[in-house]
Protein backbone atom coordinates (compact mmCIF):
# COMPACT_ATOMS: atom_id res chain seq x y z
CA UNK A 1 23.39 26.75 -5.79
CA UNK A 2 23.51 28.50 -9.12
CA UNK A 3 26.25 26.15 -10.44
CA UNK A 4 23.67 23.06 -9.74
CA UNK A 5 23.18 21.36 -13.32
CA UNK A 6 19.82 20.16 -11.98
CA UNK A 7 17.04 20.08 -9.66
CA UNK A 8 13.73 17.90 -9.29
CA UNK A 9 10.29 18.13 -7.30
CA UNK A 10 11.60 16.98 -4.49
CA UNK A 11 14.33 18.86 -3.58
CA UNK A 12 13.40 22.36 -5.18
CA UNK A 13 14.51 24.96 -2.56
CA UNK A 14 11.74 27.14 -1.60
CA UNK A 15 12.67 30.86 -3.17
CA UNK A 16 12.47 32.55 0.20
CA UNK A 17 15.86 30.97 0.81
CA UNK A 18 17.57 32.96 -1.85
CA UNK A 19 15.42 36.44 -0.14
CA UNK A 20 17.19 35.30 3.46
CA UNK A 21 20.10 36.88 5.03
CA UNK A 22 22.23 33.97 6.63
CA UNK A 23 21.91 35.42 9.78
CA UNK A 24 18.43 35.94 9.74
CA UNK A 25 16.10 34.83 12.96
CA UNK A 26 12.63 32.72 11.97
CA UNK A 27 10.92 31.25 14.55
CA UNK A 28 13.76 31.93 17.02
CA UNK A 29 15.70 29.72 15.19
CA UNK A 30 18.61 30.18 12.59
CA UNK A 31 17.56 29.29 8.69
CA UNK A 32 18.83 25.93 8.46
CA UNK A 33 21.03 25.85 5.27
CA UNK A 34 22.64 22.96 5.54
CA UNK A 35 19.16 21.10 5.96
CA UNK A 36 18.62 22.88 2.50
CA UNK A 37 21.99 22.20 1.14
CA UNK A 38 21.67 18.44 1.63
CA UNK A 39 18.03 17.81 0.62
CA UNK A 40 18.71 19.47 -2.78
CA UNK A 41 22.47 19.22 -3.81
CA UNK A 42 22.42 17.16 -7.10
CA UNK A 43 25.10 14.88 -5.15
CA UNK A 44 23.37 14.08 -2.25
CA UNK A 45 20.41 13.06 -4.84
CA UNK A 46 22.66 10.71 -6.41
CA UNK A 47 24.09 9.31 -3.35
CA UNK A 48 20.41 8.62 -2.01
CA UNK A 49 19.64 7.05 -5.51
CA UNK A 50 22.46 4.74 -5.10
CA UNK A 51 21.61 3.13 -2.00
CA UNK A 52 18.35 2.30 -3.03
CA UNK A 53 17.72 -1.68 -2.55
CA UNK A 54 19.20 -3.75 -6.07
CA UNK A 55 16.41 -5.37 -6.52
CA UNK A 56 14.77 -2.78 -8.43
CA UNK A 57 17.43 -3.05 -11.00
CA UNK A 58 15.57 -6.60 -11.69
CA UNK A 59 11.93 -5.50 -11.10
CA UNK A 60 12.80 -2.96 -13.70
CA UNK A 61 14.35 -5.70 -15.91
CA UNK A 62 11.09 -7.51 -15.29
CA UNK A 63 9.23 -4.97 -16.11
CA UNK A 64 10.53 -4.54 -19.68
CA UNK A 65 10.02 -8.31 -20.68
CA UNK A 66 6.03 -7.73 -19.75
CA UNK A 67 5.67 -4.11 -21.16
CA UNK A 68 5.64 -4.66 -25.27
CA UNK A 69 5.65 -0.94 -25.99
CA UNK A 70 8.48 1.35 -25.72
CA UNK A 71 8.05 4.32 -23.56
CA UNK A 72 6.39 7.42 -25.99
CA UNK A 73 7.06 11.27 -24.89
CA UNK A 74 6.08 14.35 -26.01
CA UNK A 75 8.86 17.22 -27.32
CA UNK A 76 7.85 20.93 -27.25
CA UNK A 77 9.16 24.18 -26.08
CA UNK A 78 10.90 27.19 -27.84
CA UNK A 79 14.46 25.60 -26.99
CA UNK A 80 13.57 23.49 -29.85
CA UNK A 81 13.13 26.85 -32.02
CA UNK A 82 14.93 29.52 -30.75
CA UNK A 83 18.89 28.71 -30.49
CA UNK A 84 21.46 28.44 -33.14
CA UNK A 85 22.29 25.19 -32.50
CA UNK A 86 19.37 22.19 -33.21
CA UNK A 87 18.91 19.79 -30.61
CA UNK A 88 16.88 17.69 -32.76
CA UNK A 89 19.14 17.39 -35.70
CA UNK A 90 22.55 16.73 -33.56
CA UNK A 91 20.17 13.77 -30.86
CA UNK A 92 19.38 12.30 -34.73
CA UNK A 93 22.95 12.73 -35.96
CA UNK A 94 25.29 11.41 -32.59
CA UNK A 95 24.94 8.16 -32.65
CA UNK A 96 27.50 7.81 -29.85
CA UNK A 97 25.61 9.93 -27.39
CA UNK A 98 22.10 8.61 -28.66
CA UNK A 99 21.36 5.58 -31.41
CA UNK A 100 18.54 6.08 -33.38
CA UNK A 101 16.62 2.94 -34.48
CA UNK A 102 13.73 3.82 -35.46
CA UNK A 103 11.92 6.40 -38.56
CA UNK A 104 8.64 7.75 -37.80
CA UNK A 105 6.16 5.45 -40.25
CA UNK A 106 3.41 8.36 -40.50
CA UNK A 107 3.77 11.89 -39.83
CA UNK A 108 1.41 14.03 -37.47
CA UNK A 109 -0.04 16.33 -39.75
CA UNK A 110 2.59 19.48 -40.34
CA UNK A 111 3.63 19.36 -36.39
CA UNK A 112 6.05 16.98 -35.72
CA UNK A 113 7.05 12.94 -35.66
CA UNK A 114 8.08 9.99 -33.76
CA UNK A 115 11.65 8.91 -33.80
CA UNK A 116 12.75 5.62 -31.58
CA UNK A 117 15.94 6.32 -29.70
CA UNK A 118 18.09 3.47 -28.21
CA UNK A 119 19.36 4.43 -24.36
CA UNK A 120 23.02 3.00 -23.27
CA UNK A 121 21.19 0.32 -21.66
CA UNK A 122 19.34 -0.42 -24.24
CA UNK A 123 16.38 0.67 -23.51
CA UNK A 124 14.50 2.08 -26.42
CA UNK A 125 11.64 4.98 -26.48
CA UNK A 126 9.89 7.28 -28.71
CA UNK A 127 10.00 10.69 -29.23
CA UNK A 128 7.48 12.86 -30.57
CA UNK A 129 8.69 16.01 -30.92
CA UNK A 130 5.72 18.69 -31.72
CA UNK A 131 6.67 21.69 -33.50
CA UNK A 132 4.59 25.43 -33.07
CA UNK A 133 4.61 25.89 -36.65
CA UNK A 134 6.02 24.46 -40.17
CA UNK A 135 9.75 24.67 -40.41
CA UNK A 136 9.46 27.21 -43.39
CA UNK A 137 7.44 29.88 -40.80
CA UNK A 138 10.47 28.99 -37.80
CA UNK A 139 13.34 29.46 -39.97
CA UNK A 140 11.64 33.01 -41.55
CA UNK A 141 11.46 33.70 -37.63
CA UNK A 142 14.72 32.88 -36.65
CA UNK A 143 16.36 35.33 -39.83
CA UNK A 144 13.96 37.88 -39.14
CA UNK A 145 14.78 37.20 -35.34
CA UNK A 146 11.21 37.14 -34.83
CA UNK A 147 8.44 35.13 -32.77
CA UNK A 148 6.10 32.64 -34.47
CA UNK A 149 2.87 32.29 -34.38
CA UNK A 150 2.46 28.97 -31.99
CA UNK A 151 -0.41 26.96 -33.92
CA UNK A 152 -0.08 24.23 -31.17
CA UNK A 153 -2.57 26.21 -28.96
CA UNK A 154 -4.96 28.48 -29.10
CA UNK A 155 -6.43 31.03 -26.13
CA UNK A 156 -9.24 31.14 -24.09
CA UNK A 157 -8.85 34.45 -21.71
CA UNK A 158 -10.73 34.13 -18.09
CA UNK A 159 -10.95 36.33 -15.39
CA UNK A 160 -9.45 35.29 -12.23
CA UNK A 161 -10.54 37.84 -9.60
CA UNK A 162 -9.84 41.69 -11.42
CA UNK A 163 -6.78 39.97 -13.56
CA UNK A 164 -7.30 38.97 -17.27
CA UNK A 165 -5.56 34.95 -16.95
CA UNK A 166 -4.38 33.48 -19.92
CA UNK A 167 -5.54 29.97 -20.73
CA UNK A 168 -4.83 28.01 -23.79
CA UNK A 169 -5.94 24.63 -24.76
CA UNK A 170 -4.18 22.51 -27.65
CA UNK A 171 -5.44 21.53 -31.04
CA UNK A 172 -7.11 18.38 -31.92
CA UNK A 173 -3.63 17.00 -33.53
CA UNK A 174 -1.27 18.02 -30.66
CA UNK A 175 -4.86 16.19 -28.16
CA UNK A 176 -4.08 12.98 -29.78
CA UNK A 177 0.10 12.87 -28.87
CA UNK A 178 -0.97 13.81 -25.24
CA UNK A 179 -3.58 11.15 -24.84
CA UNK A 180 -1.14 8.23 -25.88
CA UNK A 181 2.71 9.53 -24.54
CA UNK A 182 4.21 8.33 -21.12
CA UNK A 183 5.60 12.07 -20.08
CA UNK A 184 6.99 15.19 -21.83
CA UNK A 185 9.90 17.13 -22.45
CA UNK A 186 9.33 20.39 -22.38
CA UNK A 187 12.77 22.40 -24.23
CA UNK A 188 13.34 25.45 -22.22
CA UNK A 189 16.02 28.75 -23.89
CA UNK A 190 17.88 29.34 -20.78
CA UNK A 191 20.41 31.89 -22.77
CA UNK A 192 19.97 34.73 -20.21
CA UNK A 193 20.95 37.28 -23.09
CA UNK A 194 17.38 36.15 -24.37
CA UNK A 195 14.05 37.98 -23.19
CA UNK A 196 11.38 34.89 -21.74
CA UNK A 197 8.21 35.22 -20.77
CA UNK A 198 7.92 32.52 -18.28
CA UNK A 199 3.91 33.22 -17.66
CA UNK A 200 2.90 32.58 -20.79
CA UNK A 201 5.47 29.15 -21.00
CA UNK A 202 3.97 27.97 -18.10
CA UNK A 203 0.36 28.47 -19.36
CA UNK A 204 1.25 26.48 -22.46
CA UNK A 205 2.86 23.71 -19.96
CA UNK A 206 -0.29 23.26 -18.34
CA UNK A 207 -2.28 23.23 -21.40
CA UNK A 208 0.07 19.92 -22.76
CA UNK A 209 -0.48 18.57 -19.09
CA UNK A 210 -4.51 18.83 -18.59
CA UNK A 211 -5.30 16.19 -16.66
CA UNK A 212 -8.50 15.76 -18.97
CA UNK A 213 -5.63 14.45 -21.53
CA UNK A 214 -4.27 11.35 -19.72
CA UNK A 215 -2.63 10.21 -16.28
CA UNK A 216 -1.95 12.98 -14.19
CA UNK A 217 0.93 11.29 -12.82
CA UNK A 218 3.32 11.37 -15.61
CA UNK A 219 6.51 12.83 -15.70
CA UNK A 220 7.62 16.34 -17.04
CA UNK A 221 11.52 16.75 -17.84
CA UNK A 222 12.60 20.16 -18.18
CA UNK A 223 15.80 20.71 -20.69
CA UNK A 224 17.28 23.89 -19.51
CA UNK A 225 19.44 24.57 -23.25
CA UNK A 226 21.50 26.78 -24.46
CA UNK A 227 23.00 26.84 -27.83
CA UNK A 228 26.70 25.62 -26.62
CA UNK A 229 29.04 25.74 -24.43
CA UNK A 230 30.34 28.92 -23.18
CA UNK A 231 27.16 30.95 -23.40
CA UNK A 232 25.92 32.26 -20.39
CA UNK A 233 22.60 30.51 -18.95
CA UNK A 234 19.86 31.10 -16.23
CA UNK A 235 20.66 28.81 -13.76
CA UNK A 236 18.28 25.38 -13.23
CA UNK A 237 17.16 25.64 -9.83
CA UNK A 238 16.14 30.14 -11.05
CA UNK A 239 14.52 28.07 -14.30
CA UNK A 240 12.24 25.90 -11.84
CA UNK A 241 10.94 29.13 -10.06
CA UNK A 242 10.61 31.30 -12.69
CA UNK A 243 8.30 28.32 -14.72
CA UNK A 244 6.77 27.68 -11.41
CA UNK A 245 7.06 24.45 -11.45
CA UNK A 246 6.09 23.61 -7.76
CA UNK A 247 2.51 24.36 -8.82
CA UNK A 248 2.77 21.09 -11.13
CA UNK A 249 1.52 18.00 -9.39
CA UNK A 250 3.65 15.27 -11.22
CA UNK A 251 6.97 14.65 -10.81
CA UNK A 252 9.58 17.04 -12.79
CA UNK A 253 12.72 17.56 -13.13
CA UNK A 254 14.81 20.71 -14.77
CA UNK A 255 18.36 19.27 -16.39
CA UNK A 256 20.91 21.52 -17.64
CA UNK A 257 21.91 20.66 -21.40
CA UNK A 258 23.53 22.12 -24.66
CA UNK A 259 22.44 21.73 -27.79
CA UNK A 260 25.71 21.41 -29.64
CA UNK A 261 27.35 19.13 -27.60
CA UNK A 262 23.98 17.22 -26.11
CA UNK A 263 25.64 17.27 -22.54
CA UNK A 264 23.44 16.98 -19.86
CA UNK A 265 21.02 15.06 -22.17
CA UNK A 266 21.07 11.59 -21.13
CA UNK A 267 20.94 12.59 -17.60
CA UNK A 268 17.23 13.86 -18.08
CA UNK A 269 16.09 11.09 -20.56
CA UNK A 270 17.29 8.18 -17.92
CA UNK A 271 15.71 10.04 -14.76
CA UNK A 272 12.13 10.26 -17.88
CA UNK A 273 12.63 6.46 -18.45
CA UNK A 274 13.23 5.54 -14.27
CA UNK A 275 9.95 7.62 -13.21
CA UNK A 276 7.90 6.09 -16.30
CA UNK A 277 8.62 2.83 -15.68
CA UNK A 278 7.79 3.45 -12.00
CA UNK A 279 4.63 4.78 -12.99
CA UNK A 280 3.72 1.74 -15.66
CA UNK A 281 4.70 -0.60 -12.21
CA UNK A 282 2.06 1.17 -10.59
């Protein structure tokens, strides 16, 4: 289970399994593993994707000759920030992994852009990626190996019973992006060397996701990045717990990648494209 590259809403195992002897007795009945096992293996996912009828293949096709406007999504997380490698810089610089064919027109005011990426089946979409600061106040961060000040949100603090619960909304700029995108990709650090706080992450998640901001249907993809190859990270399906991402009621997914090498990037971007044009069909 920990060697899983990814994992999705539907098949998330629930985290007593991991708490569960394989002996144990519930219900006078052994845990069912297998049951588990074959519900949430990435390769019984794909085999159950495969035998899906063809005809959505030309639906799909359909689709794209009556939807004008390439697919938008919104970029954020401190994956983006945090690791040595940029993920940014090498999806804008590999044109072999990912074309670009597009330049952002107007900029978003010190947060981020648009770029328009070309998928292998030509497919194109938009990426805004959104920034917590300038770059000048994330690189000082980085050297001085410090956190920066996320301008994206700011904090309203409630209390939820006897427990102070952290709430942020977004600015007016970052408002705007989540109005108009089809789904978001949140950029996790899954370098397990790295201290996370996956409370406050979460908070900020649900902040981009209000469903006073747009559809609450649209789709969240989770990159779960480290730096590159070789460096030791949390695993996808321990990622999905620890954001708590069964709480979300759209349809996620959490997809291994590295930033060096962009593995494991496509995979997410053509599972963001499939559930986005399912939910434009809708």
């Amino acid at each position: 289970l920990p060697l899983w590259t990814s994992v999705d809403w539907k098949s998330l195992p629930d985290v007593e399994i991991f708490n569960k002897a394989i002996s144990e007795v519930s219900d006078n009945a052994l845990y069912d593993y297998m049951a588990v096992y074959k519900k949430s293996c990435p390769q019984s996912r794909r085999s159950l994707k495969s035998s899906r009828p063809r005809y959505g293949a030309v639906t799909s096709f359909l689709q794209s000759l009556v939807t004008q406007a390439e697919p938008r999504f919104a970029m954020f997380g401190p994956g983006l920030e945090e690791l040595d490698d940029s993920l940014v810089q090498n999806m804008m610089t590999c044109p072999e992994i990912l074309l670009v064919v597009g330049l952002p027109q107007r900029q978003i005011h010190g947060i981020g852009s648009g770029v328009s990426f070309q998928f292998n089946n030509n497919q194109k979409f938009n990426i805004l990626t959104l920034y917590s600061t300038t770059s000048v106040e994330r690189r000082r961060a980085r050297e001085e190996q410090a956190v920066a000040v996320n301008k994206m949100f700011y904090q309203e603090n409630s209390v939820v019973g006897n427990q102070q619960a952290v709430h942020y909304n977004v600015i007016a700029q970052v408002k705007k992006v989540c109005e108009v995108v089809d789904g978001f990709i949140y950029v996790a650090n899954a370098e397990a060397h790295k201290k996370h706080d996956r409370q406050e992450e979460l908070a900020r998640i649900l902040a981009m996701l209000d469903p006073a901001l747009g559809p609450a249907n649209r789709p969240l993809l989770v990159l779960s990045c480290v730096s590159h190859v070789g460096v030791k990270r949390i695993p996808s399906v321990y990622m999905a717990h620890q954001l708590q991402l069964n709480l979300l009621r759209q349809p996620w997914m959490v997809q291994d990648a590295v930033a060096a090498t962009l593995a494991g990037l496509l995979n997410g971007i053509e599972w963001l494209l499939e559930e986005a044009n399912c939910k434009n069909a809708q």
